[in-house]
C-alpha atoms as a PDB file:
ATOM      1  CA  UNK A   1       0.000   0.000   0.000  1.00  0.00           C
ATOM      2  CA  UNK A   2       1.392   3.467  -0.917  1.00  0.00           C
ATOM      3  CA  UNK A   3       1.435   6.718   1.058  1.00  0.00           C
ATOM      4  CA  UNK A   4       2.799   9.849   0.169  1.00  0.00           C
ATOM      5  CA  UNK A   5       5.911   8.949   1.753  1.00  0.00           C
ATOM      6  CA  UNK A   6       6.003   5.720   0.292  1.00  0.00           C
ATOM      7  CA  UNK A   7       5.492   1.892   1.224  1.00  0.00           C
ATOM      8  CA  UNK A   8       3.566   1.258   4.616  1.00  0.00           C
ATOM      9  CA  UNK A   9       3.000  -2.150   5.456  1.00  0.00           C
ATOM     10  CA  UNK A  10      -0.518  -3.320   5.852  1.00  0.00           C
ATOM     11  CA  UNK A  11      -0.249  -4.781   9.338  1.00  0.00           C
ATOM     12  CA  UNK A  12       0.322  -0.860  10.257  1.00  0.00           C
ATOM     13  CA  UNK A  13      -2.398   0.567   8.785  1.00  0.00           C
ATOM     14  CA  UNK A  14      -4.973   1.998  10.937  1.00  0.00           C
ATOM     15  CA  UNK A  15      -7.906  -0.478  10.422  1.00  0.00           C
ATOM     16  CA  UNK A  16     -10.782   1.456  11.865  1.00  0.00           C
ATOM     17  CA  UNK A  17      -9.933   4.590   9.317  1.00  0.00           C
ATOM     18  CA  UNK A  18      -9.359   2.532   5.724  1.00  0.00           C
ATOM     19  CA  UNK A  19     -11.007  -0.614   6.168  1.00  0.00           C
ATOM     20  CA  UNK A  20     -14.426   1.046   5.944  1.00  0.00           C
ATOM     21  CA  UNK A  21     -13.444   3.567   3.472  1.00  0.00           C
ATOM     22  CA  UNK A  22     -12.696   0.521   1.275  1.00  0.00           C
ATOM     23  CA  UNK A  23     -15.725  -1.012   2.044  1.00  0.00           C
ATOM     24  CA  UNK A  24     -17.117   2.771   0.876  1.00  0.00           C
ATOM     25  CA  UNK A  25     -15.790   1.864  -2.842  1.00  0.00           C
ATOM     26  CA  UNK A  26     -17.790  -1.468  -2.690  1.00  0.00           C
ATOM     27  CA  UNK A  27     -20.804   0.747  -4.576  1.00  0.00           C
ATOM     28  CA  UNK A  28     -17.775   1.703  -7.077  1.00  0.00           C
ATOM     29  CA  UNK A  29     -18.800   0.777 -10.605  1.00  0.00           C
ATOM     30  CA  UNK A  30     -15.884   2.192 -12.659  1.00  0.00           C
ATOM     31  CA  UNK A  31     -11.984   1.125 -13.268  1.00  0.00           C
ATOM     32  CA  UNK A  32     -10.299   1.645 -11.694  1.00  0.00           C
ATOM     33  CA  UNK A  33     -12.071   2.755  -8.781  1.00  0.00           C
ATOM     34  CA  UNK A  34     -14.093  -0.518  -8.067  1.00  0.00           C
ATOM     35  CA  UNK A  35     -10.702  -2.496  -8.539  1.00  0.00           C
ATOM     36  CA  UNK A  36      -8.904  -0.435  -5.765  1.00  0.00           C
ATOM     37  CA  UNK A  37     -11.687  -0.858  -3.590  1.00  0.00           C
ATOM     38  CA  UNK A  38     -11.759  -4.873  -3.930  1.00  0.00           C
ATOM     39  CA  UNK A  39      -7.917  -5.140  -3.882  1.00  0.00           C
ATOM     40  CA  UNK A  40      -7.516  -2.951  -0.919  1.00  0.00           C
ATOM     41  CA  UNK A  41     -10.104  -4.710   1.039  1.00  0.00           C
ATOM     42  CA  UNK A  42      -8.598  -8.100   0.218  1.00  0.00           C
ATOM     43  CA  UNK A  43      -5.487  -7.139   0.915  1.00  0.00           C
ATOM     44  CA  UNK A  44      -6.651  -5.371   4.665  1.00  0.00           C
ATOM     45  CA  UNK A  45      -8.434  -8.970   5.229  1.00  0.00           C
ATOM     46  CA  UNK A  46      -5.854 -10.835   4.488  1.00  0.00           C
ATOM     47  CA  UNK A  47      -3.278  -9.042   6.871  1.00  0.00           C
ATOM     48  CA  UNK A  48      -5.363  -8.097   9.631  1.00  0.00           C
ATOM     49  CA  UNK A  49      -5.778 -11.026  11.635  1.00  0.00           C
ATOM     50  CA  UNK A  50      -7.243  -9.204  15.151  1.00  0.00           C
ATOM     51  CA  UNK A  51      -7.685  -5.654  13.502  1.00  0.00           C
ATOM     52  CA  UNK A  52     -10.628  -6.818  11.790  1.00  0.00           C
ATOM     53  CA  UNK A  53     -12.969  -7.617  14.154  1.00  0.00           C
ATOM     54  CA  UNK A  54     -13.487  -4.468  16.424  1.00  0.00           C
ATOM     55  CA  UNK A  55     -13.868  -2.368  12.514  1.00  0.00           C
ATOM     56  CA  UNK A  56     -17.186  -4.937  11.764  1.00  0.00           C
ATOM     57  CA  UNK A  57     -19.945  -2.473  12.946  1.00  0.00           C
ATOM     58  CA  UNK A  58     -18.003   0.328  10.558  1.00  0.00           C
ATOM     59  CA  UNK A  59     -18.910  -2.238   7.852  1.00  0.00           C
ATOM     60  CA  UNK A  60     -22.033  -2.975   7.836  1.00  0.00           C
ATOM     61  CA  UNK A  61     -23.608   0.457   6.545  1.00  0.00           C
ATOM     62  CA  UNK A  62     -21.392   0.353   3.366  1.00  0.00           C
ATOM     63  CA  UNK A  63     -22.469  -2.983   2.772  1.00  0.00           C
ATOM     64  CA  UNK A  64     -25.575  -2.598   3.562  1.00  0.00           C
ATOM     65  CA  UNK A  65     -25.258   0.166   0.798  1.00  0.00           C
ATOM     66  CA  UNK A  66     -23.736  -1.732  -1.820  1.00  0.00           C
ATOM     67  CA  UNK A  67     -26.220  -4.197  -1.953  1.00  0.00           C
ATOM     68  CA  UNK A  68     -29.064  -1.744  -1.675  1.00  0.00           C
ATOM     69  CA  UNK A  69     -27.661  -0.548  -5.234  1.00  0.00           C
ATOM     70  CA  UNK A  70     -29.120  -3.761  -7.029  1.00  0.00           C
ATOM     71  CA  UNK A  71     -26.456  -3.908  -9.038  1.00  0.00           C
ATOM     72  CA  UNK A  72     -25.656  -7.595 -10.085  1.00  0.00           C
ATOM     73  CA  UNK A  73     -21.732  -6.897 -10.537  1.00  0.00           C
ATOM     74  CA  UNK A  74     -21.693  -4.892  -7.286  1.00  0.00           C
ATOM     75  CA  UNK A  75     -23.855  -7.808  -5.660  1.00  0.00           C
ATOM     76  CA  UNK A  76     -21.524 -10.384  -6.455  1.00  0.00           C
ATOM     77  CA  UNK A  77     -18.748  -8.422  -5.245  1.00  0.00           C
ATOM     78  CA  UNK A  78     -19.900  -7.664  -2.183  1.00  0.00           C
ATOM     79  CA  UNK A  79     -21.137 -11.245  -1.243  1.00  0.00           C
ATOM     80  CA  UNK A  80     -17.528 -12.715  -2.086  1.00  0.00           C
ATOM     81  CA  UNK A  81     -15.981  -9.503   0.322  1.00  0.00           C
ATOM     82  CA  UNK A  82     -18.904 -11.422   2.831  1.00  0.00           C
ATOM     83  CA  UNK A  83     -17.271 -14.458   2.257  1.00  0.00           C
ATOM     84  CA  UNK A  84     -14.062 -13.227   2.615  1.00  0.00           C
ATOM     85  CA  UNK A  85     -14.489 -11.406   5.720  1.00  0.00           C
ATOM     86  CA  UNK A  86     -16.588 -14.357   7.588  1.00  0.00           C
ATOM     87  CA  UNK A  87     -13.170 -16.231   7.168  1.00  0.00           C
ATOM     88  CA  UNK A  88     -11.064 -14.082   8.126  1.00  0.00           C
ATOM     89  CA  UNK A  89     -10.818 -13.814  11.860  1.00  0.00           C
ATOM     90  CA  UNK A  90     -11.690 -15.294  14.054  1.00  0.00           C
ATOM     91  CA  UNK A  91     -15.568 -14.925  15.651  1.00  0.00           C
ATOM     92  CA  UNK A  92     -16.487 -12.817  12.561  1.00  0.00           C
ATOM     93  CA  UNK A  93     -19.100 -14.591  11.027  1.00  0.00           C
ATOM     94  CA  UNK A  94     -20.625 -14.617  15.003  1.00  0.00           C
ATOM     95  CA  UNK A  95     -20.377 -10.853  15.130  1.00  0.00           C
ATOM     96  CA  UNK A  96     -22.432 -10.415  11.873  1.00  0.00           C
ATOM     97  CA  UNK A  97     -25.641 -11.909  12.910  1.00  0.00           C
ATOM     98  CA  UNK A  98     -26.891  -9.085  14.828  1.00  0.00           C
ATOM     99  CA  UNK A  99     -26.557  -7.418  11.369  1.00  0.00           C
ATOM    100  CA  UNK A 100     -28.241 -10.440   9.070  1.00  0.00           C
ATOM    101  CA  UNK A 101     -31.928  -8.067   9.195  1.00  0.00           C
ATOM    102  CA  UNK A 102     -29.661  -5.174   8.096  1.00  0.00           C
ATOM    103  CA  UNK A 103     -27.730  -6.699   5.181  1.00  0.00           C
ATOM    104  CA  UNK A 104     -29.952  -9.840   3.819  1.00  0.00           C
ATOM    105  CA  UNK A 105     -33.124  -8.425   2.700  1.00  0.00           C
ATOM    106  CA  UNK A 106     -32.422  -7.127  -0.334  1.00  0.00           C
ATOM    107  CA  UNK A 107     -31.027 -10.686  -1.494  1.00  0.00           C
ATOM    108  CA  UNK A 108     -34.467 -12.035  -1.630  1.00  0.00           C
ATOM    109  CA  UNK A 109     -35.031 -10.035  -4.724  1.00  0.00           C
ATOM    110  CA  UNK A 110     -32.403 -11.997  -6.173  1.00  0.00           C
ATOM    111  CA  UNK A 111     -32.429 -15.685  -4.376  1.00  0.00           C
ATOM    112  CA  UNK A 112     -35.530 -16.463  -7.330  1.00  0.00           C
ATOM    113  CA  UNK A 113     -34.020 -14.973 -10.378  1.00  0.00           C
ATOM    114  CA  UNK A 114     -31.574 -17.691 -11.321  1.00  0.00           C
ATOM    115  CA  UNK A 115     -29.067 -16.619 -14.431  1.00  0.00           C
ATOM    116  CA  UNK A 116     -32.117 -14.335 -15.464  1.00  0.00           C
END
C-alpha cells in the first residue's frame, strides 16, 4: 500500500480509518475505482488477523449500501468480500448476525431470479 511517503505495510495501517473507506468503494462501478476498492479490502483482510474484528460495525452500513444498489456486478462483489471477511478472523461470522436483518433483505429479490 502506498502513502505519500512511500510503502507502509498493511499490518500498520490503521484499520478502523481505511477498512471502511474501502468497504465505501464497494458501490464503485468504474476502473479503476471498483478495482482499488476490492484489492484494498482483500489485501486489509488478508493481513489483519485481530484488527478486523473491532472495525465490523463500521462495515455494515457500506455494505448494507452496496447491496441496496441492485447492481448484479456490485452484488456479487460484495457477497464474495462477505465471504471473505466471515473467514477471516476469528468470531467474525458470530459478530455479523446481529446485522443479518440489516444486510440480507435485499437478497431475496435476487435468491428467485436464477441466471435471469
Amino acid at each position: 500500500m502506498l502513502t505519500d511517503v512511500g510503502q507502509v505495510e498493511i499490518e500498520k495501517l490503521d484499520y478502523h480509518h481505511y477498512l471502511p473507506l474501502f468497504f465505501d468503494g464497494l458501490c464503485e462501478m468504474t476502473f479503476p475505482y471498483e478495482f482499488f476498492a476490492r484489492q484494498g479490502i482483500h489485501d486489509m483482510l488478508e493481513h489483519g488477523g485481530n484488527k478486523i474484528l473491532p472495525v465490523l460495525p463500521q462495515l455494515i452500513i457500506p455494505i448494507k449500501n452496496a447491496l441496496n444498489l441492485r447492481n448484479r456486478q456490485v452484488i456479487c462483489v460484495t457477497l464474495k468480500v462477505l465471504q471473505h471477511l466471515v473467514v477471516s478472523a476469528e468470531m467474525v461470522g458470530k459478530a455479523l448476525v446481529p446485522y443479518y436483518r440489516q444486510i440480507l433483505p435485499v437478497l431475496n429479490i435476487f435468491k428467485n431470479m436464477n441466471g435471469e
